[in-house]
PDB file of N, CA and C in Angstrom:
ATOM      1  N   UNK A   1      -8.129  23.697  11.311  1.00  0.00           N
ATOM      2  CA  UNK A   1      -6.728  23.310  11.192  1.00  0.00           C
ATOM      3  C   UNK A   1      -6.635  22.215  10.121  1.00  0.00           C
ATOM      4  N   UNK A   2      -5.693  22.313   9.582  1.00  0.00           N
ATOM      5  CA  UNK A   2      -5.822  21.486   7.672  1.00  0.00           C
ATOM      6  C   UNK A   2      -5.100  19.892   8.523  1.00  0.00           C
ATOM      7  N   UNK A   3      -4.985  19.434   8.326  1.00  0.00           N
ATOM      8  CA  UNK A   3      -4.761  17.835   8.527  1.00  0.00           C
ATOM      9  C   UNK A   3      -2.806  18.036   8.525  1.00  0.00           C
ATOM     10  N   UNK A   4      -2.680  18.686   7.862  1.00  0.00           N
ATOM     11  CA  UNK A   4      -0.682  18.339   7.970  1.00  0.00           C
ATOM     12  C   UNK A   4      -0.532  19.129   8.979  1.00  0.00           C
ATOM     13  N   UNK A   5      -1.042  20.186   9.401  1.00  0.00           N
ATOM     14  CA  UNK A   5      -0.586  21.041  10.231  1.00  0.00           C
ATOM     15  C   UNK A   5      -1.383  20.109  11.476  1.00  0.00           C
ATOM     16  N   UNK A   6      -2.135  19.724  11.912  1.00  0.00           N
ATOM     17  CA  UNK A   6      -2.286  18.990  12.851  1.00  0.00           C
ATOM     18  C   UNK A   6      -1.807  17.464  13.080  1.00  0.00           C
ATOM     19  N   UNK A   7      -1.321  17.000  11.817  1.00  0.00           N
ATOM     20  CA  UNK A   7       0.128  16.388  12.441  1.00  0.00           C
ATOM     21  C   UNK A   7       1.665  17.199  12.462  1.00  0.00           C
ATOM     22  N   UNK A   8       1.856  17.981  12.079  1.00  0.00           N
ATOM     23  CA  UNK A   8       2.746  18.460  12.436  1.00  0.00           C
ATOM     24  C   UNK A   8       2.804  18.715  13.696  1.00  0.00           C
ATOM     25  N   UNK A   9       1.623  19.122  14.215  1.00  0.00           N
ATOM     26  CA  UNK A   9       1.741  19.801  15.881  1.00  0.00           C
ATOM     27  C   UNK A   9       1.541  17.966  16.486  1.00  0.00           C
ATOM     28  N   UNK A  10       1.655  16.965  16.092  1.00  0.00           N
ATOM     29  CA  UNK A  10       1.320  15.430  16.738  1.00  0.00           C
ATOM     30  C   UNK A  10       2.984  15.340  16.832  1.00  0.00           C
ATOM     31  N   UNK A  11       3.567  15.674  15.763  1.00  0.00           N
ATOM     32  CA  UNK A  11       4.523  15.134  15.442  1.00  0.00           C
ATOM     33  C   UNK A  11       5.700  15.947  16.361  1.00  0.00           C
ATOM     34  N   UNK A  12       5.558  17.435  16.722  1.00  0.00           N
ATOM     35  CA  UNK A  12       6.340  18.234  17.661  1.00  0.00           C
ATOM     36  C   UNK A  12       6.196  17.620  18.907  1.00  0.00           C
ATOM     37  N   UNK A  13       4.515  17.343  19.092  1.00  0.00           N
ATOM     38  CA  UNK A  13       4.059  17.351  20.783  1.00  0.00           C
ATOM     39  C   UNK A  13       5.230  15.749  21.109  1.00  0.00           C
ATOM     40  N   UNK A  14       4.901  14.997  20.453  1.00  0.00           N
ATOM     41  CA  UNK A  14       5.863  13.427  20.460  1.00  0.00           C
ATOM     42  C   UNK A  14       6.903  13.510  19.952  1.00  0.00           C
ATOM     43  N   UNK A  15       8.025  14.483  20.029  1.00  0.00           N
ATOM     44  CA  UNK A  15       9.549  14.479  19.761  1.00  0.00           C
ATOM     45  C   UNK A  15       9.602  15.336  21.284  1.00  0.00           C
ATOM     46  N   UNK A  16       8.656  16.286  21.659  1.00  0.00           N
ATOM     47  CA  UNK A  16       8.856  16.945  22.851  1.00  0.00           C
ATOM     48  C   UNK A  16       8.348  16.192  24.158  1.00  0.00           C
ATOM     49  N   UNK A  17       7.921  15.033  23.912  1.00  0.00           N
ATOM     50  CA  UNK A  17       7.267  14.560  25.103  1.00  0.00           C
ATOM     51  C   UNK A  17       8.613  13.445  25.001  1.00  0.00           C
ATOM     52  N   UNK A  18       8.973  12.953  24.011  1.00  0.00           N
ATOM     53  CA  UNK A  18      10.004  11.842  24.056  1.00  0.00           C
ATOM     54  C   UNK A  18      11.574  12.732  24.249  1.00  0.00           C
ATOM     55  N   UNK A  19      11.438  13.979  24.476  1.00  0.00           N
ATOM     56  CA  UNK A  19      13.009  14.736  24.985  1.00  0.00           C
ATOM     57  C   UNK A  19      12.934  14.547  26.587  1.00  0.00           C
ATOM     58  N   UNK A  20      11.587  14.895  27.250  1.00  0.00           N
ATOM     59  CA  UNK A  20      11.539  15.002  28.466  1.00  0.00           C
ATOM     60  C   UNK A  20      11.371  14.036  29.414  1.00  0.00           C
ATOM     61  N   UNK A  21      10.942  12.654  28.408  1.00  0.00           N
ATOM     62  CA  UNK A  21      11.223  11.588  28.975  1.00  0.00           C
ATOM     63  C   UNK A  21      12.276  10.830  28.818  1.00  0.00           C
ATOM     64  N   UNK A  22      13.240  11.300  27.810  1.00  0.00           N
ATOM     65  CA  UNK A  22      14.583  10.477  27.906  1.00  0.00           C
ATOM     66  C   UNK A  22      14.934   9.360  27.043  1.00  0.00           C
ATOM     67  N   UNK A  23      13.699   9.833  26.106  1.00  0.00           N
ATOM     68  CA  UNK A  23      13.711   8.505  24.505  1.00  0.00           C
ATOM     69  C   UNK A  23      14.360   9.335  23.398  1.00  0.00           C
ATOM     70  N   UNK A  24      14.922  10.052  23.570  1.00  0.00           N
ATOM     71  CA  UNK A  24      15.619  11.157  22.590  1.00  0.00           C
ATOM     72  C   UNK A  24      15.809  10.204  21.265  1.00  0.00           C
ATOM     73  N   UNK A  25      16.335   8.572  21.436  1.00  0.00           N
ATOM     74  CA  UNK A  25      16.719   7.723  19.969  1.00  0.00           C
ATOM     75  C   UNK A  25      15.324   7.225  20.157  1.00  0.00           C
ATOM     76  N   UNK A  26      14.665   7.342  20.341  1.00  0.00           N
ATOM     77  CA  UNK A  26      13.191   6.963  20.029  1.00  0.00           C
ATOM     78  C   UNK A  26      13.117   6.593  18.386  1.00  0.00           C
ATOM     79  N   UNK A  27      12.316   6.109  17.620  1.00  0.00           N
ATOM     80  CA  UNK A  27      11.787   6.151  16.199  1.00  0.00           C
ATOM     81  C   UNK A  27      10.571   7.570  16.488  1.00  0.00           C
ATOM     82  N   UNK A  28      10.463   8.309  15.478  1.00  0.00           N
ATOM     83  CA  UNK A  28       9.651   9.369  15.705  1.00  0.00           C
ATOM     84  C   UNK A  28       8.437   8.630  14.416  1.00  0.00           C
ATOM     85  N   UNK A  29       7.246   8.687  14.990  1.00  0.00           N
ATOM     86  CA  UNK A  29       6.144   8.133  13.897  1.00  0.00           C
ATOM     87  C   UNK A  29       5.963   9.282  12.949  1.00  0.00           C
ATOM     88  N   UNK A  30       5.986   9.496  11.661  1.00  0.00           N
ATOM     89  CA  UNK A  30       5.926  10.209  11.024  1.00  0.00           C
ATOM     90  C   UNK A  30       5.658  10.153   9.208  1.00  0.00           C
ATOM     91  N   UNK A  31       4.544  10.642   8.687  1.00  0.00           N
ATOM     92  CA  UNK A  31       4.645   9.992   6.995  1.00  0.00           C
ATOM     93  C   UNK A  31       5.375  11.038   6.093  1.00  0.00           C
ATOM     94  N   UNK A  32       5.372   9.617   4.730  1.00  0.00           N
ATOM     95  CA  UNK A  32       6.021  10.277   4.033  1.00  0.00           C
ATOM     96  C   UNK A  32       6.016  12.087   3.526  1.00  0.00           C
ATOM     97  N   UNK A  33       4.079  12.185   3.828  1.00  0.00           N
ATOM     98  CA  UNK A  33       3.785  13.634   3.133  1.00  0.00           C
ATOM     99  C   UNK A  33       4.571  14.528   4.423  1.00  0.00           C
ATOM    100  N   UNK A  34       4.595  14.359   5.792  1.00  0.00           N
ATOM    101  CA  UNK A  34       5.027  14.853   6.615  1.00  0.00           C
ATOM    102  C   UNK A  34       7.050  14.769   6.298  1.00  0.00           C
ATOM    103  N   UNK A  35       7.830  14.269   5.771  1.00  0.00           N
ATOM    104  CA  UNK A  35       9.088  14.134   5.889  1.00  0.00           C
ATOM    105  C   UNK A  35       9.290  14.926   4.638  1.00  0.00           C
ATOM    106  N   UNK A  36       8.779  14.686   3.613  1.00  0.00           N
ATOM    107  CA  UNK A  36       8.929  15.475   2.674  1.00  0.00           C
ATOM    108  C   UNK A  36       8.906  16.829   2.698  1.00  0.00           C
ATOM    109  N   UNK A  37       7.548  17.417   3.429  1.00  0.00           N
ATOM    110  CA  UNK A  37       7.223  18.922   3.452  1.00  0.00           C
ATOM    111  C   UNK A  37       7.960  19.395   4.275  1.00  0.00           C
ATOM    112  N   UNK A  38       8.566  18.713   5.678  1.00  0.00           N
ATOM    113  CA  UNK A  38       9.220  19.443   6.636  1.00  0.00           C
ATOM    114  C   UNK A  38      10.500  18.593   6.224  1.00  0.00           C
ATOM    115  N   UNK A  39      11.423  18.639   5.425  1.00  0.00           N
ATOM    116  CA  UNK A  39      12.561  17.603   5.198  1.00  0.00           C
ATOM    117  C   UNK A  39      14.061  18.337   6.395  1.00  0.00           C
ATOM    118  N   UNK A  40      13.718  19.522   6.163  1.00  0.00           N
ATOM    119  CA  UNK A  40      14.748  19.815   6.993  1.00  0.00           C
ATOM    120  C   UNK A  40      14.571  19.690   8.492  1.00  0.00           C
ATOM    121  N   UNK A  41      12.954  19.674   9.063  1.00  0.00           N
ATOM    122  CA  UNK A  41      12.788  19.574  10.447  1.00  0.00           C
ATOM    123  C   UNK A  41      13.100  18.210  10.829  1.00  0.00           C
ATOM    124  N   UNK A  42      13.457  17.162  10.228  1.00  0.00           N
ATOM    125  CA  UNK A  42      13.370  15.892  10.697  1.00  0.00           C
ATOM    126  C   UNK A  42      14.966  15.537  10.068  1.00  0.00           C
ATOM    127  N   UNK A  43      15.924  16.425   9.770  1.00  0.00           N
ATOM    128  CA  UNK A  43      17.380  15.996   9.544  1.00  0.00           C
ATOM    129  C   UNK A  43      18.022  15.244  10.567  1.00  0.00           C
ATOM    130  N   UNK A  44      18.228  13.921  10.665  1.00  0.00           N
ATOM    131  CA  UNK A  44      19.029  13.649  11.115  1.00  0.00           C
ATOM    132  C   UNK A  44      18.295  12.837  12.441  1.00  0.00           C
ATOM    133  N   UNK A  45      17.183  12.837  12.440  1.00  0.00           N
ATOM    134  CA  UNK A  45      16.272  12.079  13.236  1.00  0.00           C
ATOM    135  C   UNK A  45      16.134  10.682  13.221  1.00  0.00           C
ATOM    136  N   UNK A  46      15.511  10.083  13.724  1.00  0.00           N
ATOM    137  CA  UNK A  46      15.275   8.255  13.710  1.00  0.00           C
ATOM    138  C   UNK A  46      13.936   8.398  13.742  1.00  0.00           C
ATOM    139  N   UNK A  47      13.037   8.186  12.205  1.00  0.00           N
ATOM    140  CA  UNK A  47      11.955   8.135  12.084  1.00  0.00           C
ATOM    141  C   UNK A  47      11.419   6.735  11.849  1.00  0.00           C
ATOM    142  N   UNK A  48       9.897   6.993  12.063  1.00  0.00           N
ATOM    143  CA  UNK A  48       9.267   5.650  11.345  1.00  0.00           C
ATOM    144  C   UNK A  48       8.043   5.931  10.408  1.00  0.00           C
ATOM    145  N   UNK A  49       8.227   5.093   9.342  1.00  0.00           N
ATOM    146  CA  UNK A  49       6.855   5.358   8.679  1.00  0.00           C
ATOM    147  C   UNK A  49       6.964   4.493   7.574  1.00  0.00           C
ATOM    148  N   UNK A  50       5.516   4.401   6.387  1.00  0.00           N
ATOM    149  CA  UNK A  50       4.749   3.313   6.179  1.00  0.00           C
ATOM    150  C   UNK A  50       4.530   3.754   4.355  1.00  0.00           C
ATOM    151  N   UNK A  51       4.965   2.951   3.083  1.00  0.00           N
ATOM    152  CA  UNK A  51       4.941   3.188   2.408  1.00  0.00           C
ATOM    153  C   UNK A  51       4.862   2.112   1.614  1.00  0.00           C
ATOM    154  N   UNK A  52       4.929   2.261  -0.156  1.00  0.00           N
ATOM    155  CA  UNK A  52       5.334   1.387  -1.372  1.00  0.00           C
ATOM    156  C   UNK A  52       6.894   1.069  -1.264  1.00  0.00           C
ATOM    157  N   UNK A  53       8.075   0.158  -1.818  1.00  0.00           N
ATOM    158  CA  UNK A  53       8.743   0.426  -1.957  1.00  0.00           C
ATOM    159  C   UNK A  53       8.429   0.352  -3.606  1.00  0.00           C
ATOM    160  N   UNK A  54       9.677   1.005  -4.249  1.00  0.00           N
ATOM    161  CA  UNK A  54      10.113   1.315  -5.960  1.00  0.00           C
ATOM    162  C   UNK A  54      11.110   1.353  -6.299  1.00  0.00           C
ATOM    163  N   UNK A  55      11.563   0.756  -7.365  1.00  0.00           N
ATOM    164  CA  UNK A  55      12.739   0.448  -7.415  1.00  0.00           C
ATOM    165  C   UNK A  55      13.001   1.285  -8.691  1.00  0.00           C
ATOM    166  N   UNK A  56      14.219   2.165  -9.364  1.00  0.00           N
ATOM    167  CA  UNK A  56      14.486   2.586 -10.515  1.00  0.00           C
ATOM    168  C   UNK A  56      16.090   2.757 -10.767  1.00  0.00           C
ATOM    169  N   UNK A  57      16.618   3.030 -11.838  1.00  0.00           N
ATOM    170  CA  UNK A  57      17.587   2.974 -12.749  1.00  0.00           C
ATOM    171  C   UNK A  57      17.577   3.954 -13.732  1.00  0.00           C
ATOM    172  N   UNK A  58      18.858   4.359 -14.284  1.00  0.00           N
ATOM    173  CA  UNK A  58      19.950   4.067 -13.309  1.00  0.00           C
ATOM    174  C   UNK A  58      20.335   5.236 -12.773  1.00  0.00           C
ATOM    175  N   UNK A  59      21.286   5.420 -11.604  1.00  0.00           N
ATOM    176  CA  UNK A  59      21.938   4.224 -11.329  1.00  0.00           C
ATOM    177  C   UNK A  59      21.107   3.500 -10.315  1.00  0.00           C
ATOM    178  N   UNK A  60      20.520   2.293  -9.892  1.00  0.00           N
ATOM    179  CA  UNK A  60      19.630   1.649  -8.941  1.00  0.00           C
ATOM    180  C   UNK A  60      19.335   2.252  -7.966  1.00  0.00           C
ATOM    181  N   UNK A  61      18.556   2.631  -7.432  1.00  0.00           N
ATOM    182  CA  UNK A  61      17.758   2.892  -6.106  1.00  0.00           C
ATOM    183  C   UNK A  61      16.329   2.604  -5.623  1.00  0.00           C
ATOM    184  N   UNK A  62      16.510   2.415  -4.164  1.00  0.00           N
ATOM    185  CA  UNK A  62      14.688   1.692  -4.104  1.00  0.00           C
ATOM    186  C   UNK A  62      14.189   3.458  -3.160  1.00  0.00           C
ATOM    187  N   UNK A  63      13.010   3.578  -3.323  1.00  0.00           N
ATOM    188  CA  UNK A  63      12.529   4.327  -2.497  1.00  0.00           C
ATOM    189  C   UNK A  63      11.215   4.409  -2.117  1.00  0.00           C
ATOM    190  N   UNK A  64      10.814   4.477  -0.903  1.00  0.00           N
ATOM    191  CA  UNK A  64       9.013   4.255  -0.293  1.00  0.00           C
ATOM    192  C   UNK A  64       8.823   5.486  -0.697  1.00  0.00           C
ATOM    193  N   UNK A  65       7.389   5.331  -1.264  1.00  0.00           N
ATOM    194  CA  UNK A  65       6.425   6.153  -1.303  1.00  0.00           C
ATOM    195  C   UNK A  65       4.960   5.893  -0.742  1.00  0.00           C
ATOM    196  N   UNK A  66       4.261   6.603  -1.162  1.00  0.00           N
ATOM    197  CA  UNK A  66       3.074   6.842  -0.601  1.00  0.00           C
ATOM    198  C   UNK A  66       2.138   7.302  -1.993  1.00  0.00           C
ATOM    199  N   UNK A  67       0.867   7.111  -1.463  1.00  0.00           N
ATOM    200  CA  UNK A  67      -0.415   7.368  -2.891  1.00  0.00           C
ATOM    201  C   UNK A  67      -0.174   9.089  -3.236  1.00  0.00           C
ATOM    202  N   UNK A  68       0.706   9.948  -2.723  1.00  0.00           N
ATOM    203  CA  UNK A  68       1.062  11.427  -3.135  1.00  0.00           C
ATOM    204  C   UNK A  68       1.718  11.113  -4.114  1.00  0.00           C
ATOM    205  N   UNK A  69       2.419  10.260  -4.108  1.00  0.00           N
ATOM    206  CA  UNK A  69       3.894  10.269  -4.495  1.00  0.00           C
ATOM    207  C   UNK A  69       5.061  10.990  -3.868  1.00  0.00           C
ATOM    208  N   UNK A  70       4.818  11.500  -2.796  1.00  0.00           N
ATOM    209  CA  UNK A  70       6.029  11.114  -1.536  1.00  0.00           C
ATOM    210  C   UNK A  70       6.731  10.295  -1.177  1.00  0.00           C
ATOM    211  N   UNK A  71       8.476  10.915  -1.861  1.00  0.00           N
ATOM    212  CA  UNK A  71       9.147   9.892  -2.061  1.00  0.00           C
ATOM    213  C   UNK A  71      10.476  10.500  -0.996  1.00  0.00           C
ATOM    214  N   UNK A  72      11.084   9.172  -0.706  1.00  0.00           N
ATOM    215  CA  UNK A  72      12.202   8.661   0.536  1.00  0.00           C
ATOM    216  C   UNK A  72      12.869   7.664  -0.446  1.00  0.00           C
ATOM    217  N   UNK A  73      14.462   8.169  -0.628  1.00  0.00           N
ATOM    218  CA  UNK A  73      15.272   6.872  -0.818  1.00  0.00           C
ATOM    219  C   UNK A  73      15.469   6.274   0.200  1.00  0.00           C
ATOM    220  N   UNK A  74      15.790   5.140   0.460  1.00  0.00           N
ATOM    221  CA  UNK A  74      16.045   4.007   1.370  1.00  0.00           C
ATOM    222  C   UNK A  74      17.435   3.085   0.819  1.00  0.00           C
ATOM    223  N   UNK A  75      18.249   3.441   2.079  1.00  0.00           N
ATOM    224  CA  UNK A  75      19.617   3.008   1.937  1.00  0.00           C
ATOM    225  C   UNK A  75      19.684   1.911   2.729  1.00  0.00           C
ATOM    226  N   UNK A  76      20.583   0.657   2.380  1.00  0.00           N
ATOM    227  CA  UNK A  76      21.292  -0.154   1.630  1.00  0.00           C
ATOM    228  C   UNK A  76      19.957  -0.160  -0.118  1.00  0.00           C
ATOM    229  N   UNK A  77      20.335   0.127  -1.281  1.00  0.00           N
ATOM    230  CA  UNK A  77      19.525  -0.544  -2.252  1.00  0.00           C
ATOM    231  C   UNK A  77      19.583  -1.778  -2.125  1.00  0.00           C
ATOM    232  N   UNK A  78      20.476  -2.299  -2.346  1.00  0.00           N
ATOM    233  CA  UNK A  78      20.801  -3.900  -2.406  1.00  0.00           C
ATOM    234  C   UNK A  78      19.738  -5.023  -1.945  1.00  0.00           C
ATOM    235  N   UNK A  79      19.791  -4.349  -0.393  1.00  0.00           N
ATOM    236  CA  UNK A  79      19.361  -5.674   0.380  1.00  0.00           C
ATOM    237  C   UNK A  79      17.834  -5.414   0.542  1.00  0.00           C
ATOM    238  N   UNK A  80      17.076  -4.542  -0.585  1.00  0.00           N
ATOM    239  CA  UNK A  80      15.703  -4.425  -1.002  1.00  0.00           C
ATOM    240  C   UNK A  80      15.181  -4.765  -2.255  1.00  0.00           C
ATOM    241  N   UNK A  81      15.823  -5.617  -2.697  1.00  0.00           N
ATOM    242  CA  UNK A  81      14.738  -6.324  -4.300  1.00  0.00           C
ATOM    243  C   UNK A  81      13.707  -6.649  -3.927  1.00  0.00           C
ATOM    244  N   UNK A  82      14.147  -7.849  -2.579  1.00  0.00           N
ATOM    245  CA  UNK A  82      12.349  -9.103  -2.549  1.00  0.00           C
ATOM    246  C   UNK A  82      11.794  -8.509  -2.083  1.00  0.00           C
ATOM    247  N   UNK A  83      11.715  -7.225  -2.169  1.00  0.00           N
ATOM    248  CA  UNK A  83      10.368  -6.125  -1.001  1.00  0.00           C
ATOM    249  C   UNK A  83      10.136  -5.060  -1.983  1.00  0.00           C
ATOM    250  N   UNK A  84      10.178  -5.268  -3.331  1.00  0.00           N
ATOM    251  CA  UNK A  84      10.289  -4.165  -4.278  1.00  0.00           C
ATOM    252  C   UNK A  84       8.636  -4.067  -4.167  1.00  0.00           C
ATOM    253  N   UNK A  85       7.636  -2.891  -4.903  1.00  0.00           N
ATOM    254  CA  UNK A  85       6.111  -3.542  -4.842  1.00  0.00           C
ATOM    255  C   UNK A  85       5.190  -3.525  -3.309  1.00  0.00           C
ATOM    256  N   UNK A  86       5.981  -3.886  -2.508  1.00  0.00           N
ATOM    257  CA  UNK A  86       5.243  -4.187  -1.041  1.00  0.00           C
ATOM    258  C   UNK A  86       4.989  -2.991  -0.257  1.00  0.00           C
ATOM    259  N   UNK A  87       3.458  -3.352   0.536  1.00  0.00           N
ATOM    260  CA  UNK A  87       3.542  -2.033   1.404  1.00  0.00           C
ATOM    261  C   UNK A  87       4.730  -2.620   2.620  1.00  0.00           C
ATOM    262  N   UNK A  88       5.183  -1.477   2.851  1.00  0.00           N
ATOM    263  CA  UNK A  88       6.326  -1.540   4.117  1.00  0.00           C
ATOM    264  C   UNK A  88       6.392  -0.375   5.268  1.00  0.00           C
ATOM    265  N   UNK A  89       6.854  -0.943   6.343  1.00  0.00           N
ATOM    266  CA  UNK A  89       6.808  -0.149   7.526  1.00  0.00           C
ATOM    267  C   UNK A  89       8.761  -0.138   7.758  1.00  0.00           C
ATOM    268  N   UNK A  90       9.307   1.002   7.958  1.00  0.00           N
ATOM    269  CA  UNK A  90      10.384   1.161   8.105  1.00  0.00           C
ATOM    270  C   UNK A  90      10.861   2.146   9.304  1.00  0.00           C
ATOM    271  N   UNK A  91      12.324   1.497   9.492  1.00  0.00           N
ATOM    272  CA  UNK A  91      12.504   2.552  10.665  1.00  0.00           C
ATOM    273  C   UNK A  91      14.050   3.040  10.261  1.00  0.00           C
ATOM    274  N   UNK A  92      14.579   3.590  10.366  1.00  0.00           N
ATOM    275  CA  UNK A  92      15.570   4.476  10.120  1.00  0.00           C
ATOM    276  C   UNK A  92      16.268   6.130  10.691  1.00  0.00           C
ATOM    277  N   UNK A  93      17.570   6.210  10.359  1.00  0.00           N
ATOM    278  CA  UNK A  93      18.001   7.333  10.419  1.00  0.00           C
ATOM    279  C   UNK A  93      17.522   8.340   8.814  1.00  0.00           C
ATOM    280  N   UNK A  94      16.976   9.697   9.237  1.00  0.00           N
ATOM    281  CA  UNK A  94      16.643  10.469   8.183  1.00  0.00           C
ATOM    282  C   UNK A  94      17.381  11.014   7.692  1.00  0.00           C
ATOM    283  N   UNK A  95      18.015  11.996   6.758  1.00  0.00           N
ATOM    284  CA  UNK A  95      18.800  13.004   6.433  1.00  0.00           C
ATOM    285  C   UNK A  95      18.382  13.761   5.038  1.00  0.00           C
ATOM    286  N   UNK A  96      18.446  15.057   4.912  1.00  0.00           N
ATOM    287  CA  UNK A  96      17.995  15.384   4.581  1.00  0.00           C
ATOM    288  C   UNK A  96      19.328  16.202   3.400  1.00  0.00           C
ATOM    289  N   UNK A  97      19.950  16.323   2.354  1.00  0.00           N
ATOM    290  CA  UNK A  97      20.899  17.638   2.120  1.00  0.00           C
ATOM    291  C   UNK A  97      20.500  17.830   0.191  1.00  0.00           C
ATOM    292  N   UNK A  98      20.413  19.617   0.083  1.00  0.00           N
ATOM    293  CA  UNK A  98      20.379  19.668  -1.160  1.00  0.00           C
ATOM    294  C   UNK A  98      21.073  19.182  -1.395  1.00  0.00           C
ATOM    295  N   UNK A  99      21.200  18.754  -3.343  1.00  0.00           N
ATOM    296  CA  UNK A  99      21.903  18.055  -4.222  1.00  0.00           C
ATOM    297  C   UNK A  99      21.543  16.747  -4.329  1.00  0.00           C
ATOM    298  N   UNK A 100      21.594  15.756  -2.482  1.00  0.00           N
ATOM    299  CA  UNK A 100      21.498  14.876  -2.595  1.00  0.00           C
ATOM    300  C   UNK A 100      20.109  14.038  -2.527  1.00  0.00           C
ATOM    301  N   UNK A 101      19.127  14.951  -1.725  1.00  0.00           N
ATOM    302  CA  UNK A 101      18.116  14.405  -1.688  1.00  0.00           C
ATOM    303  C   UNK A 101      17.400  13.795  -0.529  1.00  0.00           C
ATOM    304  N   UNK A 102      16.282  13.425   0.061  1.00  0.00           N
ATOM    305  CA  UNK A 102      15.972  13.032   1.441  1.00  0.00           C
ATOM    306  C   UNK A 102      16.287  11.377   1.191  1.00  0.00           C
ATOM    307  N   UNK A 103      16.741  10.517   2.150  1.00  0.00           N
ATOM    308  CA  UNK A 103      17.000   9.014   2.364  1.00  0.00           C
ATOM    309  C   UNK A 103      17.146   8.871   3.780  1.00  0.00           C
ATOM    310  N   UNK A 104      16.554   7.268   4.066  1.00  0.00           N
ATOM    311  CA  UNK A 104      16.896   7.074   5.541  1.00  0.00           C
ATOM    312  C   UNK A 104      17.694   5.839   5.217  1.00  0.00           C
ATOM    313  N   UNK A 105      18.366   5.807   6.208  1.00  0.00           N
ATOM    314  CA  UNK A 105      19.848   4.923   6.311  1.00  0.00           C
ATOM    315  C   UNK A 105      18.761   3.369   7.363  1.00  0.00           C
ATOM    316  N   UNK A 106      18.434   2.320   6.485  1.00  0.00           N
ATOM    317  CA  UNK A 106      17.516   1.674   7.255  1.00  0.00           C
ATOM    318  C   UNK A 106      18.124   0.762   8.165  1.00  0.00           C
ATOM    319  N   UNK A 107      17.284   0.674   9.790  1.00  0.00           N
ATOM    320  CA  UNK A 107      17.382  -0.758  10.488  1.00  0.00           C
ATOM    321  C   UNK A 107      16.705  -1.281  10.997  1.00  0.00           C
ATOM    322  N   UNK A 108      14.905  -0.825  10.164  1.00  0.00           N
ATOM    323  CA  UNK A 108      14.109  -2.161  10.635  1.00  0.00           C
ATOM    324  C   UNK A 108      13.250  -2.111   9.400  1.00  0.00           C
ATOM    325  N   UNK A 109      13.101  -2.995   8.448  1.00  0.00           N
ATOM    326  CA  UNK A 109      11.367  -3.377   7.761  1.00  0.00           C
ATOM    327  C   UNK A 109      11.356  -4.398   8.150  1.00  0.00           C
ATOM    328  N   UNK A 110       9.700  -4.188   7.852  1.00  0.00           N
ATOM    329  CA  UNK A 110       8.672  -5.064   8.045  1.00  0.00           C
ATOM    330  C   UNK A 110       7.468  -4.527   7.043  1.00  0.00           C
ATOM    331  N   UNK A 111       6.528  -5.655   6.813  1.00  0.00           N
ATOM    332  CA  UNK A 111       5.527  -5.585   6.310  1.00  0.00           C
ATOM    333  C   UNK A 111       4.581  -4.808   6.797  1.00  0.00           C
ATOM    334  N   UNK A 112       3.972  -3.443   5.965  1.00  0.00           N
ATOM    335  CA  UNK A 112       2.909  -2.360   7.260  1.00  0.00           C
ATOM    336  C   UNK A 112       1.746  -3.366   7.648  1.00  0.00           C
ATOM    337  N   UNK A 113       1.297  -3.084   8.756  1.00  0.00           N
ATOM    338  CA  UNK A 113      -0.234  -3.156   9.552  1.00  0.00           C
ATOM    339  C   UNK A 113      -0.870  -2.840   8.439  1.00  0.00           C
ATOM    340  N   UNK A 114      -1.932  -3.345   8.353  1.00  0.00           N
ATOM    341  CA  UNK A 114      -3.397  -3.332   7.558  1.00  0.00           C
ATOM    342  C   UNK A 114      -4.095  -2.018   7.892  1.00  0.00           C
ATOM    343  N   UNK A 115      -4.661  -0.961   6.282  1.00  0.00           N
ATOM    344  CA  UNK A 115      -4.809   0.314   6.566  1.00  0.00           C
ATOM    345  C   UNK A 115      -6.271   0.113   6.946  1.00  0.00           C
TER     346      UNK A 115
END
């Protein structure tokens, strides 16, 4: 079993174990290579996960990535300059829609845990 597909099945078994226990707004742990490849399975979810932030222009936007280059915009831009550069741990609403692109609507960073 290749490594994404056995988090993928980590990542089902813990959205299905957190339905039946009643954490449905749970944060779902999940990385960037995982949100990207499955972007539509995680629409609209409250994920968490662990990246670079980057900042580019124009028009401004910051977005975490990862050493793939698996990339997540991260909404408010604004209130992410002094964390531009940094590894970060984030929690958020996901969404996913052609045209616009995958972003999570953020309400928690922090600095990631040590890899």
């Amino acid at each position: 079993m290749t490594a994404v597909m056995a988090q993928q099945r980590l990542c089902f078994m813990l959205l299905i174990g957190c339905l039946f226990a009643g954490c449905t707004d749970s944060a779902v742990p999940v990385t960037l290579e995982a949100l990207v490849s499955q972007q539509s399975s995680f629409d609209g979810q409250r994920v968490r996960t662990a990246g670079t932030l980057r900042e580019f222009e124009p028009p401004y936007h910051v977005w975490i990535e990862d050493a793939g280059l698996n990339r997540v915009e991260l909404l408010p831009a604004d209130k992410l300059q002094a964390h531009v550069g940094q590894r970060v741990e984030v929690v958020g609403r996901f969404s996913y829609a052609a045209g616009v692109g995958r972003q999570i609507r953020l309400e928690v960073l922090e600095p990631a845990a040590a890899d």
